[in-house]
Structure formats: C-alpha cells, structure tokens
N, C-alpha and C. Protein backbone atom coordinates (compact mmCIF):
# COMPACT_ATOMS: atom_id res chain seq x y z
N UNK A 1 59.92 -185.20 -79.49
CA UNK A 1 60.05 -186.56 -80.01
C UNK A 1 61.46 -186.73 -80.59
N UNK A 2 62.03 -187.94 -80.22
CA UNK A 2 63.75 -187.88 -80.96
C UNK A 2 63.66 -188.20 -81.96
N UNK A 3 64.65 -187.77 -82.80
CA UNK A 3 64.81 -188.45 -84.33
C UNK A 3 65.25 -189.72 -84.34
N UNK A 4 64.76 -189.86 -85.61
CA UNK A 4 65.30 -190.99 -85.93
C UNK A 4 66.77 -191.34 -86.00
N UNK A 5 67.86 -190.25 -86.86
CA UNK A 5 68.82 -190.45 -86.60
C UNK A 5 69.27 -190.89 -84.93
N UNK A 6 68.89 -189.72 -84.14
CA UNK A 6 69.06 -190.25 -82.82
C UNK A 6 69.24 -191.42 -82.30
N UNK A 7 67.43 -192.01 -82.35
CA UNK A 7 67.28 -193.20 -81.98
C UNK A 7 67.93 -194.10 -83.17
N UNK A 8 68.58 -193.87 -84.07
CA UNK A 8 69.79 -195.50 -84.66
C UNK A 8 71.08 -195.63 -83.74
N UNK A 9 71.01 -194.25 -83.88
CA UNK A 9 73.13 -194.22 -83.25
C UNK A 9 72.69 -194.51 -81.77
N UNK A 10 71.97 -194.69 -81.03
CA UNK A 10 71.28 -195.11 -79.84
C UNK A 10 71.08 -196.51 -79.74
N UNK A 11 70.22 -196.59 -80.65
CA UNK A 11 70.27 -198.09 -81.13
C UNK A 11 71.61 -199.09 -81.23
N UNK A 12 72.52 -198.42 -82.06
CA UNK A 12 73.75 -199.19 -82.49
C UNK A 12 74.72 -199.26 -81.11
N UNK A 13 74.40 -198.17 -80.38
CA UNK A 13 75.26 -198.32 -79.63
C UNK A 13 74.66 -199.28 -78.65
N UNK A 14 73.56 -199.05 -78.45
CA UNK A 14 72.94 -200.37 -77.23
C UNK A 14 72.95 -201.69 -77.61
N UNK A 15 73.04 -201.79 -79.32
CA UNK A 15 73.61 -203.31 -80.01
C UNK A 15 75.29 -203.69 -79.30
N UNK A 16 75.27 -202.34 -79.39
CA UNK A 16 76.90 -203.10 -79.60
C UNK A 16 77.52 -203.20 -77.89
N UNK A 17 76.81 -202.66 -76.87
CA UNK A 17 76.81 -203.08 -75.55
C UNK A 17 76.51 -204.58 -74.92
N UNK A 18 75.59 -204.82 -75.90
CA UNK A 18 75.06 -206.14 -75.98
C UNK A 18 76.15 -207.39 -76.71
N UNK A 19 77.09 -206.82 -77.13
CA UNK A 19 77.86 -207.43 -77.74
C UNK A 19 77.83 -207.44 -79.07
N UNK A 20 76.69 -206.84 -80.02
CA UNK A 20 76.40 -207.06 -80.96
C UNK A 20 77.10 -206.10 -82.21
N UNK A 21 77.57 -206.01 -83.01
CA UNK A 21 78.22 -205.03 -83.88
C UNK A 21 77.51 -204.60 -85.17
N UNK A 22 76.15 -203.94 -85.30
CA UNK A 22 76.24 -204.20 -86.43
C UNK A 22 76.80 -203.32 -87.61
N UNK A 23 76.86 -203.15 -88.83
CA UNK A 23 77.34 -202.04 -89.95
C UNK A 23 76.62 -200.90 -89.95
N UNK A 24 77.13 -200.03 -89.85
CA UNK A 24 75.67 -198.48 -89.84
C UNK A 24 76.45 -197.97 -91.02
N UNK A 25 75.22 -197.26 -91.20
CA UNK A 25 75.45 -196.45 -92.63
C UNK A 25 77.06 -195.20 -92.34
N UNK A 26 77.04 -194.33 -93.42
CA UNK A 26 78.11 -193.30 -92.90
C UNK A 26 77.59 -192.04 -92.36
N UNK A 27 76.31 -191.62 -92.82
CA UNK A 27 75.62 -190.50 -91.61
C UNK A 27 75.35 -190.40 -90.29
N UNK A 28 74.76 -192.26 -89.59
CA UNK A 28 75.38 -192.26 -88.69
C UNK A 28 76.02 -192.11 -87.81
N UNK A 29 77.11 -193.09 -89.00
CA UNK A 29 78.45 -193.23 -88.13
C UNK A 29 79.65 -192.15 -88.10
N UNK A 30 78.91 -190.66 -88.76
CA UNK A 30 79.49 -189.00 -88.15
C UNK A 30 78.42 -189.12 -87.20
N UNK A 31 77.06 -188.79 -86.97
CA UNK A 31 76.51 -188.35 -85.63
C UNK A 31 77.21 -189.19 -84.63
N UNK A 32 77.43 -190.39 -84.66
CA UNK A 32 78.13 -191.07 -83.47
C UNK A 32 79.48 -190.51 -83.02
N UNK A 33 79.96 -190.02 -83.95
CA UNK A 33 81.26 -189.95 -83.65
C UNK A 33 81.19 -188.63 -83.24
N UNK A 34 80.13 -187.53 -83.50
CA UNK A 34 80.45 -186.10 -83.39
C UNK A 34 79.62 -186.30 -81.89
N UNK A 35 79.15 -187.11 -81.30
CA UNK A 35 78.21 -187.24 -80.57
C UNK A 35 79.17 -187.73 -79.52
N UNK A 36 80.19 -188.48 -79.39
CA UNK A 36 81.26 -189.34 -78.99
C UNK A 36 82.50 -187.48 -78.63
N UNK A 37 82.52 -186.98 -79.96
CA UNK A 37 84.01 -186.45 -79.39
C UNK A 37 82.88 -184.98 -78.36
N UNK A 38 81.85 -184.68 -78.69
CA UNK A 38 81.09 -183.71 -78.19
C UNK A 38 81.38 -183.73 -76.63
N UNK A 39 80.79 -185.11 -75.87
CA UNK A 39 80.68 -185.65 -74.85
C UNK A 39 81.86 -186.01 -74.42
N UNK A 40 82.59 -186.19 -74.98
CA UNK A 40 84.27 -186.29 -74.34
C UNK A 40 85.14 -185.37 -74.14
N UNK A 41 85.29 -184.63 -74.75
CA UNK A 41 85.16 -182.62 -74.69
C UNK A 41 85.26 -182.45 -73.51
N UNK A 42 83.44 -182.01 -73.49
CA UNK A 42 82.89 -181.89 -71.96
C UNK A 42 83.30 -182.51 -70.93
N UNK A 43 83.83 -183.74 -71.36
CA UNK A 43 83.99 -184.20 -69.94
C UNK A 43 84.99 -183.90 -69.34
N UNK A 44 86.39 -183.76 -70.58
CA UNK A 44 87.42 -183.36 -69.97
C UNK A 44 87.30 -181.58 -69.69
N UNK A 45 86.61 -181.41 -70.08
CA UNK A 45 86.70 -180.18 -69.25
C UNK A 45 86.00 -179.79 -67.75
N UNK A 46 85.02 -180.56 -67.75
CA UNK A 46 84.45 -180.65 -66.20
C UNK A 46 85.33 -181.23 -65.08
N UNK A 47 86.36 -182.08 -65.79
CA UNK A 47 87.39 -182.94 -64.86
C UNK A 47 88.73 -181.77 -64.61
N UNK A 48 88.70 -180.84 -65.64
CA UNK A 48 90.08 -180.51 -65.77
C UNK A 48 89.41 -178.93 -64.69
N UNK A 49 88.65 -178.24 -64.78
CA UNK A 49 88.44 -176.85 -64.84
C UNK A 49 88.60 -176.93 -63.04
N UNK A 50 88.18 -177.45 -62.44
CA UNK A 50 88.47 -177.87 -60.68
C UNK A 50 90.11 -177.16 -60.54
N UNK A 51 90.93 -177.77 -61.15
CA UNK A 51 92.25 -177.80 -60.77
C UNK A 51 92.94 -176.33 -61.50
N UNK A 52 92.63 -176.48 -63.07
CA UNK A 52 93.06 -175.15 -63.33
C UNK A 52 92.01 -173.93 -63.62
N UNK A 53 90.66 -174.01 -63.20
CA UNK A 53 90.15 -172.85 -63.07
C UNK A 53 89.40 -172.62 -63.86
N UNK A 54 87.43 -172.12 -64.19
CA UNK A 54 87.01 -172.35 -64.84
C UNK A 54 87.16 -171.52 -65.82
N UNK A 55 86.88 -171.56 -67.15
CA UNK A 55 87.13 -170.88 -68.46
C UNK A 55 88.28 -170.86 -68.50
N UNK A 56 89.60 -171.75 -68.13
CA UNK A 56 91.11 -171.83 -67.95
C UNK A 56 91.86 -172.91 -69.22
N UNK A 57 90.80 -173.66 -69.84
CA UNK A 57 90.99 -174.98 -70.11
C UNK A 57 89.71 -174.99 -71.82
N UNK A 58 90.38 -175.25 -73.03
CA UNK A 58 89.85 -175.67 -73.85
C UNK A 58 90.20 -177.14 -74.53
N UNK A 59 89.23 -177.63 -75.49
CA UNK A 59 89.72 -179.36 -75.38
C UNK A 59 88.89 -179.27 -76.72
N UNK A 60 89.34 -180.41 -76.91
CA UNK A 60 88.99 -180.86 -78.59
C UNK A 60 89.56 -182.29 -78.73
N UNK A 61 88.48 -182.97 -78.24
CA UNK A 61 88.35 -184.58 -79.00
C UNK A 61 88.36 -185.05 -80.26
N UNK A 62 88.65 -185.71 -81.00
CA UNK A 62 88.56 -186.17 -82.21
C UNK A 62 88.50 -188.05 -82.07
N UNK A 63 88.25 -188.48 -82.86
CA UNK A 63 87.76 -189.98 -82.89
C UNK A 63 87.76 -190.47 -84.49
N UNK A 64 88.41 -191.23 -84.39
CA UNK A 64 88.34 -192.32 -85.49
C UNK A 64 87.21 -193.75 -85.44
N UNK A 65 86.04 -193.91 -86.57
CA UNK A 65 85.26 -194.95 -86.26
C UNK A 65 85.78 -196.48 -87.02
N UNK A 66 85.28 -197.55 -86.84
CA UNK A 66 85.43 -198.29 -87.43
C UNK A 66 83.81 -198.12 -88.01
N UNK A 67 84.12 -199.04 -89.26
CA UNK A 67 82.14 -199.27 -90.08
C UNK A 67 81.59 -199.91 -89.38
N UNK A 68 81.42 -200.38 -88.18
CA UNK A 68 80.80 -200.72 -87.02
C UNK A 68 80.16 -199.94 -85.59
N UNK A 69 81.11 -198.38 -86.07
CA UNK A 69 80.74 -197.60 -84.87
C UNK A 69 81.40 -197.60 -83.80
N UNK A 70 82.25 -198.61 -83.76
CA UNK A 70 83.70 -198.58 -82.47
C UNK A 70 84.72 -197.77 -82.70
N UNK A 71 85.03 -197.19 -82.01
CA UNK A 71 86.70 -196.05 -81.89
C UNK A 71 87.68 -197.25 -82.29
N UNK A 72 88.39 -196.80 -83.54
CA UNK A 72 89.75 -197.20 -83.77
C UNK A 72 90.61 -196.23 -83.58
N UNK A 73 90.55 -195.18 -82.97
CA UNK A 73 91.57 -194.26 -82.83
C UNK A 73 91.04 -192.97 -82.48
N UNK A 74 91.66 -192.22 -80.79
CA UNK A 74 91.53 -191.59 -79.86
C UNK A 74 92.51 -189.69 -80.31
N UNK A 75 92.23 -188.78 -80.11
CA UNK A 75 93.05 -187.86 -79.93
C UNK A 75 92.27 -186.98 -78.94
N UNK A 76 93.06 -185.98 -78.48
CA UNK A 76 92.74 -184.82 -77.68
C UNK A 76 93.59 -183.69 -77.62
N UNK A 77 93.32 -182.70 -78.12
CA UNK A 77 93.83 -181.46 -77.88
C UNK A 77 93.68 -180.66 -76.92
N UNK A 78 94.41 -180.03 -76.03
CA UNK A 78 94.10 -179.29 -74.70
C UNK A 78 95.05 -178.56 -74.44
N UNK A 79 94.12 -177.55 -74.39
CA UNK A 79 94.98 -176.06 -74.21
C UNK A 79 94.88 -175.67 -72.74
N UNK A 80 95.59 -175.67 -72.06
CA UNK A 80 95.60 -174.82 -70.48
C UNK A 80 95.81 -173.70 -70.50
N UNK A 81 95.14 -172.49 -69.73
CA UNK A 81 95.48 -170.80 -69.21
C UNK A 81 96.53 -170.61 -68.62
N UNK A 82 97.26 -169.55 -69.02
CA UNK A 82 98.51 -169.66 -67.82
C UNK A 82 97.34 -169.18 -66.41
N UNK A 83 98.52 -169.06 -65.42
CA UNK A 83 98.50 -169.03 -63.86
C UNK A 83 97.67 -167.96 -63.71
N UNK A 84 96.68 -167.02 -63.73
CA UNK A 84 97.28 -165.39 -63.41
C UNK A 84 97.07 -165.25 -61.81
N UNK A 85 98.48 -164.10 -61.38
CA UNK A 85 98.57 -163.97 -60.07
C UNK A 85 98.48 -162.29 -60.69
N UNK A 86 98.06 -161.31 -59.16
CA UNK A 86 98.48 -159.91 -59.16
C UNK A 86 99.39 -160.21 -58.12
N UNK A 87 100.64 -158.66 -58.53
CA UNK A 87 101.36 -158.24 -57.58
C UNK A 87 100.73 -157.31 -56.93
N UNK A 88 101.86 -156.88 -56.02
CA UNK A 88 101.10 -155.57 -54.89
C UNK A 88 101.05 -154.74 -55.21
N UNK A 89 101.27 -154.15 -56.40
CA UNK A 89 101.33 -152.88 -57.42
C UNK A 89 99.83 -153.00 -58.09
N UNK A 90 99.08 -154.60 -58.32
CA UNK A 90 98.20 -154.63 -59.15
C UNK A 90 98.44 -155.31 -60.28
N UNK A 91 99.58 -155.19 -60.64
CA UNK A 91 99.95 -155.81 -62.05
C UNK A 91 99.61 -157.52 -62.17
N UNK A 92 98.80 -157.84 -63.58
CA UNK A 92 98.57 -159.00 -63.34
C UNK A 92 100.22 -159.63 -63.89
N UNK A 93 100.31 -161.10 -63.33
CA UNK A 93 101.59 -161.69 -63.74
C UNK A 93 100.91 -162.79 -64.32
N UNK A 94 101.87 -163.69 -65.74
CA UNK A 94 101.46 -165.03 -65.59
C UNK A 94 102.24 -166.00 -65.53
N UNK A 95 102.42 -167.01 -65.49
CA UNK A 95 102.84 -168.01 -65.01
C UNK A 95 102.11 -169.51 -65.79
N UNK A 96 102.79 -169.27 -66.19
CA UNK A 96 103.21 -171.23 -67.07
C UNK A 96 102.56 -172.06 -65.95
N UNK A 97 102.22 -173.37 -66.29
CA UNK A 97 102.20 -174.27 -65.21
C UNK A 97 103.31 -175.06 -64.99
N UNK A 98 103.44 -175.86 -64.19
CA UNK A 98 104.86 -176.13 -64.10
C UNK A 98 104.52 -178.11 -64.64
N UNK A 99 105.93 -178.36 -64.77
CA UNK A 99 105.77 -179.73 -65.97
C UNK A 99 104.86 -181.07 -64.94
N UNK A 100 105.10 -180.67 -63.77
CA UNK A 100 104.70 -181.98 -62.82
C UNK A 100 103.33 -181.53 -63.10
N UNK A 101 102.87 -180.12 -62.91
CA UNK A 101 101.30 -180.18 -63.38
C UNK A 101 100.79 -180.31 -64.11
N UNK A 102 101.60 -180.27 -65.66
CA UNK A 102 101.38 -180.79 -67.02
C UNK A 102 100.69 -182.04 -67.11
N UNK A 103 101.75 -183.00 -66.09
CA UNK A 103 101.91 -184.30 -66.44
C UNK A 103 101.05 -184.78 -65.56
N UNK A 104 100.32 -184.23 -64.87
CA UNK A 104 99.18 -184.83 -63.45
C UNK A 104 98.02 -184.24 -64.47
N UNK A 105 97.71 -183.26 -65.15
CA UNK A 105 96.55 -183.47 -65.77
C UNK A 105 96.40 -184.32 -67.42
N UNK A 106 97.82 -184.46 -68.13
CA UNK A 106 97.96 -185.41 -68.74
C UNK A 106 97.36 -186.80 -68.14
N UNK A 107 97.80 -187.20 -67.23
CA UNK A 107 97.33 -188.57 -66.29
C UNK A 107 95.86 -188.38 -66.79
N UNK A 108 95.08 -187.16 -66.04
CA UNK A 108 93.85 -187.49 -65.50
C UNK A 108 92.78 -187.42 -67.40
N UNK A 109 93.67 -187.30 -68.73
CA UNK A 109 93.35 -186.88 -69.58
C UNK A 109 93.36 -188.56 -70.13
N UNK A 110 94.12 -188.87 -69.88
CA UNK A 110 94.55 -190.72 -70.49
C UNK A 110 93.22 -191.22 -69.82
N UNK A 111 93.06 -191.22 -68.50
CA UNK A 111 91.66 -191.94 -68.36
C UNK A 111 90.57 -191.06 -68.41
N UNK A 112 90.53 -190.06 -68.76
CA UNK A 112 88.78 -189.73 -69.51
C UNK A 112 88.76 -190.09 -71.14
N UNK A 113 89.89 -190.28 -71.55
CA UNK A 113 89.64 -191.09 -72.77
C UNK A 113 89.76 -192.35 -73.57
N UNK A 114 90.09 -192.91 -72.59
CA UNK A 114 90.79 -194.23 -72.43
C UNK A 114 91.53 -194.12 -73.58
N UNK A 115 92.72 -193.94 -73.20
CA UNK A 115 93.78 -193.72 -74.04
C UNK A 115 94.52 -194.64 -74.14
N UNK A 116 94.40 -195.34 -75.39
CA UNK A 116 95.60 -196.73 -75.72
C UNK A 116 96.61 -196.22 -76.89
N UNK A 117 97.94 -196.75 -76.57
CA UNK A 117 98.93 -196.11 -77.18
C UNK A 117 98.97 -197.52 -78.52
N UNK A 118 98.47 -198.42 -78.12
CA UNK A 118 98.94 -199.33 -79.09
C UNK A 118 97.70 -199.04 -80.33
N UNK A 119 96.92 -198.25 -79.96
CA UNK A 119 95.59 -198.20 -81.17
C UNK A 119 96.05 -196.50 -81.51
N UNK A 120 97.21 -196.29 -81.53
CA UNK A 120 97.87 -194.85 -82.14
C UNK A 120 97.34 -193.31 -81.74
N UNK A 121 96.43 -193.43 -80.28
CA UNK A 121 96.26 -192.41 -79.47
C UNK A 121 96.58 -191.14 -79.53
N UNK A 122 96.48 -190.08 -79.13
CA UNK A 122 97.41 -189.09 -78.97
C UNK A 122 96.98 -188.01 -78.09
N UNK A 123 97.32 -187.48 -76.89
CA UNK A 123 97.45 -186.18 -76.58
C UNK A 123 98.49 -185.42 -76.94
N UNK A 124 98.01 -184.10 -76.45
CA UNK A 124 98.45 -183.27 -76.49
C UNK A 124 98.00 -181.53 -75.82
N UNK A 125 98.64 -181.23 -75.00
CA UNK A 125 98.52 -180.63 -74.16
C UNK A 125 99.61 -179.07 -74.14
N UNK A 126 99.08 -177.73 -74.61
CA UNK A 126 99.78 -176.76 -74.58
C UNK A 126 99.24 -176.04 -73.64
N UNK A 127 100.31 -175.24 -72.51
CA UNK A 127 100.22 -174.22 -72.04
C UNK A 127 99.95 -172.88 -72.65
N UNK A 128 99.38 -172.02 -72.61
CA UNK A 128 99.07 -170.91 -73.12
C UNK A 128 98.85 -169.24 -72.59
N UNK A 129 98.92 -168.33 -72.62
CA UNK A 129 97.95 -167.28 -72.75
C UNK A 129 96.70 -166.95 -73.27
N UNK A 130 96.00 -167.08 -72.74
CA UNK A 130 94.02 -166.84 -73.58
C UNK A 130 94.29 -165.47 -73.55
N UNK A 131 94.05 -165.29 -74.57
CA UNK A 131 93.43 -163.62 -74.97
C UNK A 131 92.25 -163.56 -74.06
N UNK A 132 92.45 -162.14 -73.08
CA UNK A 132 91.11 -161.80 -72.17
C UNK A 132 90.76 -160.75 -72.71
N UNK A 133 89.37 -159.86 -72.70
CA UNK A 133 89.43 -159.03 -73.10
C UNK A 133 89.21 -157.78 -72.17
C-alpha cells in the first residue's frame, strides 16, 4: 500500500500537470525533490553509460524547489572513467576523453535535464580515474 507521503508528492505533482500549483508543506517538498534528483541521476546515467561504458560514469543531480514544488534551479555533477585500453605487453593504459567527447555528452546532459542557463543551471563534468580494485 503507498504512503501517504507518496501519494501527496504524487498528488501535487498531478495538480500541477493540470496546471494547478498548489503550496505543499516542507517534508514534501524534500521527498519531491529527493524523488526528482533520484530519477534524474538515473537517467543520466542510463543515457550516458552506452557511450562511455557501464560502471564508467557517476552523476549527482541536485534541484532547487520553489514552495510550490517546481524546480527553480537545476545542477549536475558528472564524473566520467578514463578510457582503459591494454597494450601488447598487457599493461593497462588510460586515456582522458578527448574535449569533443566532453562536449557531446555535455549536449546529451543539457537535455536530460532541461537545462536553462537563465534560471542559473549548472553542469559540470570531470574526467577522472575510478579507483578499481
């Protein structure tokens, strides 16, 4: 059976599809929002892991609400794996991605979050080494 919390932030949001806005409390309007960056996460990582490889790619949404439950303000953090190649010796190598690939999954990062620069947005996107073990 869902909760109640559930079914409000469910609620509010199917108000506010409807056009309707109304005020939700502030417990809420964290489940919405943790519920909001949870699902946006995921998504960019289901979009991103195709291209650079799965377990290659970590992400971290964040969201600003208004007391209505609408996003006033977007971020995303995203970490990419470097490359790894072996040589013919075995040795693993890594390899950076290169900036045009930066900037092609930047692209595909602006529209899984609908990213507006005029409502103070932000990515951000580092190349990395993941500790393997």
């Amino acid at each position: 059976m869902p909760s109640l919390k559930l079914f409000a932030g469910s609620l509010v949001i199917f108000l506010g599809l409807l056009g309707c806005t109304p005020k939700v409390g502030s417990g809420e309007l964290m489940d919405m929002r943790r519920v909001y960056e949870i699902r946006k996460s995921a998504e960019i990582v289901q979009l991103l892991e195709p291209v650079v490889g799965v377990g290659a790619v970590r992400v971290q949404v964040s969201a600003e609400l208004t007391d209505r439950g609408q996003v006033a303000k977007r971020s995303a953090a995203v970490l990419i794996d470097y490359i790894r190649t072996t040589d013919s010796d075995g040795q693993v190598l890594l390899q950076p991605h290169t900036d045009e690939n930066l900037q092609l999954l930047s692209r595909l990062i602006v529209g899984a979050i609908g990213f507006d620069s005029s409502r103070g947005d932000t990515i951000d996107i580092i190349n990395m080494d993941f500790v393997t073990p």
